[in-house]
C-alpha atoms as a PDB file:
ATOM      1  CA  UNK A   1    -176.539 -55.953  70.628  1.00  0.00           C
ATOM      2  CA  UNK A   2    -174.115 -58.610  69.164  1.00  0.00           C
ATOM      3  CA  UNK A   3    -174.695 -61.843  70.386  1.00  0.00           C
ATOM      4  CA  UNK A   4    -172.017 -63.665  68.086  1.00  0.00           C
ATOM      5  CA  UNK A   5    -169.403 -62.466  65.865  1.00  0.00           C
ATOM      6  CA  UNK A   6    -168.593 -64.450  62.367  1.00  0.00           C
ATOM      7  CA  UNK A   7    -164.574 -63.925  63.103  1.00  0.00           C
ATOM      8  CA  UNK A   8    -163.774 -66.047  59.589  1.00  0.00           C
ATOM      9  CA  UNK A   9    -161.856 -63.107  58.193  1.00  0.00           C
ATOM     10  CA  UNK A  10    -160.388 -61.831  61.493  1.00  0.00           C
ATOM     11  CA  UNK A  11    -160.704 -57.834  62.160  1.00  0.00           C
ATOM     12  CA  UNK A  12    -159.677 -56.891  58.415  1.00  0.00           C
ATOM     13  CA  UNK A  13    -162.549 -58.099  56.601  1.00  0.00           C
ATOM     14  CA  UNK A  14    -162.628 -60.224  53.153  1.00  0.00           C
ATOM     15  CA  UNK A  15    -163.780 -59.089  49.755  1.00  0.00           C
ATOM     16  CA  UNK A  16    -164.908 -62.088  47.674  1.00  0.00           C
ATOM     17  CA  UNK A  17    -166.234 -61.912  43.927  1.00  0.00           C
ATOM     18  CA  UNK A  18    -168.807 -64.761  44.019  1.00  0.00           C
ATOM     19  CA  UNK A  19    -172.178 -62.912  43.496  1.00  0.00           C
ATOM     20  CA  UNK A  20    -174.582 -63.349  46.323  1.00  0.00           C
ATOM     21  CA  UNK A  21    -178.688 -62.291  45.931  1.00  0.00           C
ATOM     22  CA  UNK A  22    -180.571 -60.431  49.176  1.00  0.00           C
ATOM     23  CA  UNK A  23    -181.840 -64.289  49.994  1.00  0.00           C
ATOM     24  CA  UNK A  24    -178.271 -65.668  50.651  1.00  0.00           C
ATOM     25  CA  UNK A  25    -177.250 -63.277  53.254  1.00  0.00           C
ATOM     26  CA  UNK A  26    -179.651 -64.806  56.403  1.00  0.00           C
ATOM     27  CA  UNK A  27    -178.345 -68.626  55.750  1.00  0.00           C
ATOM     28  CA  UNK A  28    -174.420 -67.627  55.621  1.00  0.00           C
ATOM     29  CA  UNK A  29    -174.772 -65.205  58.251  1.00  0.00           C
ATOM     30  CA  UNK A  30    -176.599 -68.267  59.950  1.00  0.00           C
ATOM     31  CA  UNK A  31    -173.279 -70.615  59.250  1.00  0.00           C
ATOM     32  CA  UNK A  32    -170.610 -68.271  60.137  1.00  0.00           C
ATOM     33  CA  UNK A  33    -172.251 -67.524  63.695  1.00  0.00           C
ATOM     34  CA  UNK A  34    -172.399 -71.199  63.691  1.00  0.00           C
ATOM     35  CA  UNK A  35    -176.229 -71.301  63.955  1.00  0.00           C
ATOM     36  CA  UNK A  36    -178.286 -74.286  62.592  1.00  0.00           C
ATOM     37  CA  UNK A  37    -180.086 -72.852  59.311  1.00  0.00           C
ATOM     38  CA  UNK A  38    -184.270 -73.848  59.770  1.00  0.00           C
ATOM     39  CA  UNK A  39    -185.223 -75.925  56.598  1.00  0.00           C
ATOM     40  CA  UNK A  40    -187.521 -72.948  56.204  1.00  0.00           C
ATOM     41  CA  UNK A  41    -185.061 -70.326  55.591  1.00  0.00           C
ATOM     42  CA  UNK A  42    -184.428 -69.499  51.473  1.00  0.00           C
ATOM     43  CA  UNK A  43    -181.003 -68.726  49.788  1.00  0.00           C
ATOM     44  CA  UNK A  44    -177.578 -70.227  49.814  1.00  0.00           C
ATOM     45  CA  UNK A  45    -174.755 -70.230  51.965  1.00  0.00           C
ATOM     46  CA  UNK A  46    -172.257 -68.594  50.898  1.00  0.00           C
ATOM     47  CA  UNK A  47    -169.709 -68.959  54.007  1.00  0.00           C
ATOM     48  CA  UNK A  48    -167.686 -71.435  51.561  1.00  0.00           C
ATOM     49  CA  UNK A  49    -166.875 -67.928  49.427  1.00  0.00           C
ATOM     50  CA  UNK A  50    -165.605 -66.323  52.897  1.00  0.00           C
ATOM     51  CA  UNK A  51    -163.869 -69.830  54.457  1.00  0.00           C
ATOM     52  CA  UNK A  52    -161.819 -70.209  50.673  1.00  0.00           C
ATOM     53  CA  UNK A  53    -161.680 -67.297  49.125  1.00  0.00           C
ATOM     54  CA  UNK A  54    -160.120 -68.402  46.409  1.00  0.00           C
ATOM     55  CA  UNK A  55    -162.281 -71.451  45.261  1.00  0.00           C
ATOM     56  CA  UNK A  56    -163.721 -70.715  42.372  1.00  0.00           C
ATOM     57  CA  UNK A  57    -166.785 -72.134  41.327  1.00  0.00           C
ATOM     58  CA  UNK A  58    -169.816 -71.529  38.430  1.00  0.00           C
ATOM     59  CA  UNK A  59    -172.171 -69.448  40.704  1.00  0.00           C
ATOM     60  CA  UNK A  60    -174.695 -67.500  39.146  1.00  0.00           C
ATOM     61  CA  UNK A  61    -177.729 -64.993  39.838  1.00  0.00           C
ATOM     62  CA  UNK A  62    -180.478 -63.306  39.092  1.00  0.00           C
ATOM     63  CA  UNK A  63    -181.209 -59.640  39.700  1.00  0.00           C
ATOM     64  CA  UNK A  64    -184.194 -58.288  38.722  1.00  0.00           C
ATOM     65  CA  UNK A  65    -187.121 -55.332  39.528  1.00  0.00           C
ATOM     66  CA  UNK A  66    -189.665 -56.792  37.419  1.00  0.00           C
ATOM     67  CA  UNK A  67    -192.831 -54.456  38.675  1.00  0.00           C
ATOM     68  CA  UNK A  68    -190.694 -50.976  39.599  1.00  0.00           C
ATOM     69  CA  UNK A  69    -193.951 -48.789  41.716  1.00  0.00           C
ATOM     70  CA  UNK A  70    -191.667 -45.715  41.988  1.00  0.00           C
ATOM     71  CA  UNK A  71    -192.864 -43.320  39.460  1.00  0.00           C
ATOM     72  CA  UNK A  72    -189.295 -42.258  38.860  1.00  0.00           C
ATOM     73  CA  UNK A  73    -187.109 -42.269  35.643  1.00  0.00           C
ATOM     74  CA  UNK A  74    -184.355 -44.373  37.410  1.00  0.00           C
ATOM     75  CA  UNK A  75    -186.761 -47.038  38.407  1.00  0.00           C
ATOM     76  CA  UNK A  76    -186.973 -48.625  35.253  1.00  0.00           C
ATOM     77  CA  UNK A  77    -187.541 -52.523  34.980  1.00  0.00           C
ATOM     78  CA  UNK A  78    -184.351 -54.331  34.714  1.00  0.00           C
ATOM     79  CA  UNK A  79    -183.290 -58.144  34.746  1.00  0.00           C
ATOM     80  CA  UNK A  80    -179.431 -59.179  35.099  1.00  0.00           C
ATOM     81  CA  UNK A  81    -176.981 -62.429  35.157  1.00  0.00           C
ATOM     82  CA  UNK A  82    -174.052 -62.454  37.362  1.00  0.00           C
ATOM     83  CA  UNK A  83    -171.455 -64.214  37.650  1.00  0.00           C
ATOM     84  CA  UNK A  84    -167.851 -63.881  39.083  1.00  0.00           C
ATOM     85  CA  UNK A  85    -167.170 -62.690  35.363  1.00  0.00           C
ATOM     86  CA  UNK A  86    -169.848 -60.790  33.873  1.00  0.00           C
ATOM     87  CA  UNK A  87    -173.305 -58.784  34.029  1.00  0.00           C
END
């Protein structure tokens, strides 16, 4: 069950363009529940991109599958930049 709700965006939800990788979702979920973030914990938060979403700012990331075990033609080793901007 829910124990707290991150109401930033009200009931309709917010779309921002700030790229986010799997490691930043934990902290900002963390922040917008308004629950301390351990030293421990990896990533970024990202509640900023929710609070203002239209600050802009140079954010970028790194996607990547580096070592792909799926024996699969669509699990092919790729690396990517993102920003706001591009791929």
């Amino acid at each position: 069950f829910l124990l707290r709700y991150p109401a930033v965006a009200g009931s309709q939800g917010r779309v921002v363009d700030t790229p986010l990788a799997t490691p930043d979702i934990l902290p900002t979920l963390l922040s917008l529940a308004r629950v301390r973030i351990p030293k421990s914990v990896e990533g970024e938060d990202l509640s900023r991109c929710l609070r203002h979403p239209h600050a802009k700012d140079g954010r970028a990331v790194l996607y990547m599958a580096v070592a792909p075990f799926e024996p699969r033609e669509f699990r092919k080793e790729y690396r990517a930049i993102r920003t706001r901007q591009y791929t």
